[in-house]
Protein backbone atom coordinates (compact mmCIF):
# COMPACT_ATOMS: atom_id res chain seq x y z
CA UNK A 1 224.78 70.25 79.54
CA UNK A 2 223.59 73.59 78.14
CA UNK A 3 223.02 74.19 74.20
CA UNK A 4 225.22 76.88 72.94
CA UNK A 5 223.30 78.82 70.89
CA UNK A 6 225.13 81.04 68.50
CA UNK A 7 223.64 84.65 68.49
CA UNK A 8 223.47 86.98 65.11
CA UNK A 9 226.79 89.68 64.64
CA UNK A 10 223.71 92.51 65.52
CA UNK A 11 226.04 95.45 64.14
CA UNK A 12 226.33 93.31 60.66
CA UNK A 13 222.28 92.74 60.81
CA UNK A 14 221.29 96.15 61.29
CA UNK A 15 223.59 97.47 58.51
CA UNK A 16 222.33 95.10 56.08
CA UNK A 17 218.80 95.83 56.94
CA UNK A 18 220.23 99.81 56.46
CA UNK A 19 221.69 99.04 53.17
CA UNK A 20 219.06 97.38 51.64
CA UNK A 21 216.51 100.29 53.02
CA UNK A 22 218.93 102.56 51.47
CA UNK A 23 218.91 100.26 48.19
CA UNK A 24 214.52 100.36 48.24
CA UNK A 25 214.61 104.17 48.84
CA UNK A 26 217.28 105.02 45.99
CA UNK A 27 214.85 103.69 43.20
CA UNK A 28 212.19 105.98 42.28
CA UNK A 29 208.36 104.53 42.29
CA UNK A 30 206.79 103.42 38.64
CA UNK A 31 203.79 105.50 38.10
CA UNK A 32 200.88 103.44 38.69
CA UNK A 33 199.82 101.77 35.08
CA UNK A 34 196.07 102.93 35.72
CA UNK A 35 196.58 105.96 36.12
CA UNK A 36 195.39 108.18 33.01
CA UNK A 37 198.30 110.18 31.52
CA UNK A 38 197.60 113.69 32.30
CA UNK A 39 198.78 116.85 30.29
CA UNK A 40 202.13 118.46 31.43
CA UNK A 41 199.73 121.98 32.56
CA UNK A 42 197.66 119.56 34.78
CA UNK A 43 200.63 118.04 36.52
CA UNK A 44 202.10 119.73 39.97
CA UNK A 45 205.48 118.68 41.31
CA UNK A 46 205.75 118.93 45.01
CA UNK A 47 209.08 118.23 47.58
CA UNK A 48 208.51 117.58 50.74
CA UNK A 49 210.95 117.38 53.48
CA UNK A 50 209.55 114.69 55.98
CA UNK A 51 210.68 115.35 59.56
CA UNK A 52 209.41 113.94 63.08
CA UNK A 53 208.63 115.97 66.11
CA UNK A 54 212.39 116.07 67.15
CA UNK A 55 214.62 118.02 65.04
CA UNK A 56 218.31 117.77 65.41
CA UNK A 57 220.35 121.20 63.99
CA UNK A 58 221.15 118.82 61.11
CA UNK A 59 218.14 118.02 60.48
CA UNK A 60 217.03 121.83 60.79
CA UNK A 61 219.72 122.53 58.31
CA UNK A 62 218.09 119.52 55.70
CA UNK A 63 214.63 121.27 55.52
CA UNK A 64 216.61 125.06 55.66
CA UNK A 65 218.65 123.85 52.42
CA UNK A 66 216.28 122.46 50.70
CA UNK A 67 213.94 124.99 51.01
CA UNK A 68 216.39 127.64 50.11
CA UNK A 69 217.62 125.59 46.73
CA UNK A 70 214.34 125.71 45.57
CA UNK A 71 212.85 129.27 46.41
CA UNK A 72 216.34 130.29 44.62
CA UNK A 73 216.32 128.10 41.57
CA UNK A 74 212.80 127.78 41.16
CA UNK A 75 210.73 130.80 42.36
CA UNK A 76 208.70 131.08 38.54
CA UNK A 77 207.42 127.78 39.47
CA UNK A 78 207.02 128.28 43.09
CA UNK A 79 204.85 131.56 41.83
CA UNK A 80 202.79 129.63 39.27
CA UNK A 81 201.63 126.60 41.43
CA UNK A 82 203.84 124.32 39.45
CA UNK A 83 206.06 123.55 41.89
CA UNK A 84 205.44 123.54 45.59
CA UNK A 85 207.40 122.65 48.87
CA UNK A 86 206.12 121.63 52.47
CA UNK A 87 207.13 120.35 54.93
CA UNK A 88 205.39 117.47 56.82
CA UNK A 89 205.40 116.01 60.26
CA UNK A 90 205.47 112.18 60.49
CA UNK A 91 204.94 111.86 63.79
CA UNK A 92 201.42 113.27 63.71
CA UNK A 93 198.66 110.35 63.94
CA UNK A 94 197.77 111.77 59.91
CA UNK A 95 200.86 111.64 58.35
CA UNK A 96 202.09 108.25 59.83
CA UNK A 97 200.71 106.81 56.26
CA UNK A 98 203.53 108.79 54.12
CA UNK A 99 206.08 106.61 55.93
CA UNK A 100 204.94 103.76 54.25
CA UNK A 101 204.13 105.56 50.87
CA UNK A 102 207.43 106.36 50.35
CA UNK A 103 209.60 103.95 52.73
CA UNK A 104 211.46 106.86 55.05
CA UNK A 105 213.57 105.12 56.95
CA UNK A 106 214.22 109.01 58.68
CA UNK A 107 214.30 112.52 57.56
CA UNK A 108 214.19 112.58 54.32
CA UNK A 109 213.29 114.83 50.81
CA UNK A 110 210.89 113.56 48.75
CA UNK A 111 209.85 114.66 44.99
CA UNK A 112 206.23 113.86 44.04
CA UNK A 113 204.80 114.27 40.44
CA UNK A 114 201.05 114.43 41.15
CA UNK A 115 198.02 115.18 38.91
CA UNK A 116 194.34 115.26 40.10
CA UNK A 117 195.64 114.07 43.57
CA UNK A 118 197.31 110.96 42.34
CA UNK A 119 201.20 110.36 42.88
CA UNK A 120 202.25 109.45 39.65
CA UNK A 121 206.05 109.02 40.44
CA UNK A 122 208.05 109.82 43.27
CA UNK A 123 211.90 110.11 44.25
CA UNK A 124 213.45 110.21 47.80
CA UNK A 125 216.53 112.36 47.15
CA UNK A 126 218.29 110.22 49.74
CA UNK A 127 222.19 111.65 49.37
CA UNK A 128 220.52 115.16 51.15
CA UNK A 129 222.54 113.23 54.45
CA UNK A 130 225.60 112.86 52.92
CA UNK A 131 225.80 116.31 51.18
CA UNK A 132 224.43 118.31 54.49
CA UNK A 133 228.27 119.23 55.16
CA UNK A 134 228.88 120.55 51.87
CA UNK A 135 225.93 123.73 50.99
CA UNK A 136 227.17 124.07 47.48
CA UNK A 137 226.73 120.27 46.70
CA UNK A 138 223.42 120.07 48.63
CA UNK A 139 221.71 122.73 46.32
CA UNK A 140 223.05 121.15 42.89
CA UNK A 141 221.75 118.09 44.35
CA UNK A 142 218.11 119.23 45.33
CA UNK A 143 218.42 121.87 42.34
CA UNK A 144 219.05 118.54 40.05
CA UNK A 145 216.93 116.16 41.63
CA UNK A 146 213.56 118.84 41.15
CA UNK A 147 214.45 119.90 37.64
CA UNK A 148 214.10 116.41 36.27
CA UNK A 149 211.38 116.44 37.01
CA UNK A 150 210.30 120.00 35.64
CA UNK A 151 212.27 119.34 32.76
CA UNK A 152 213.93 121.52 30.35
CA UNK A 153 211.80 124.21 30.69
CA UNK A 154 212.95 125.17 34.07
C-alpha cells in the first residue's frame, strides 16, 4: 500500500515567505552601535534604485520616477554633495553583496545615511511598487521618504 503523503498549499507558502520579506524590508536598519556619531556636515544621504540586468517598462518607470522626484525636490542637495542618487546593477558579480545588505527581494529604492563610508541607517522605500500607477503619489512618497532623512532643512 502506498503512503499518502500530504504536499504543502505552494501558492499559501510562497506568499507567506513574500509577506514576511515584505515585513523584514519595511523596517529600517538600526545604525550600527559602534559606529562613532558623526556631525550632520560629514554625513551624505544616498538613494539608490537597485535593478538587475532585465528591466521591465515598470521597472524603467521606478528608477525614471525616482530619479525625477529627487532632481525636482532636491537639486540644492543634489548640487552640494549632500544628497546623491545612483543607480546600481545587482546582477553584476560586485554588487551581488547589496542584496544581502539590504534584503531586496527585487527592484527596489533604497535610502542610505552614510558617513566616512559606513551605512549608518538605511530604508527600502518598498510601497515605490504599489504607487508606480499613480506619478503624483510616487513623488510624495520618494519626496517623503528622502527628506526624513535630510530633515527640516530641506
Amino acid at each position: 500500500m502506498k503512503e499518502i503523503v500530504a504536499m504543502p498549499n505552494r501558492p499559501a507558502l510562497v506568499l507567506a515567505l513574500l509577506a514576511f520579506a515584505a515585513a523584514a524590508l519595511a523596517q529600517p536598519a538600526p545604525a550600527p552601535a559602534d559606529v562613532p556619531a558623526a556631525s550632520a556636515a560629514d554625513r551624505r544621504i544616498v538613494v539608490t534604485y537597485f535593478h538587475g540586468d532585465l528591466r521591465c517598462a515598470t521597472c524603467k518607470k521606478l528608477e525614471a520616477y525616482a530619479r525625477e522626484a529627487i532632481t525636482a525636490a532636491f537639486a540644492a542637495e543634489l548640487a552640494s554633495g549632500r544628497l546623491a542618487f545612483k543607480a546600481v546593477n545587482t546582477d553584476r558579480p560586485e554588487n551581488q553583496h547589496f542584496i544581502k545588505d539590504y534584503s531586496l527581494v527585487t527592484k527596489a529604492l533604497v535610502v542610505t545615511e552614510e558617513a566616512d563610508g559606513t551605512v549608518l541607517r538605511w530604508t527600502n522605500l518598498d510601497r515605490i511598487w504599489t504607487l508606480v500607477r499613480d506619478k503624483a503619489a510616487y513623488t510624495d512618497y520618494v519626496v517623503t521618504g528622502v527628506r526624513a532623512y535630510l530633515g527640516p532643512a530641506s
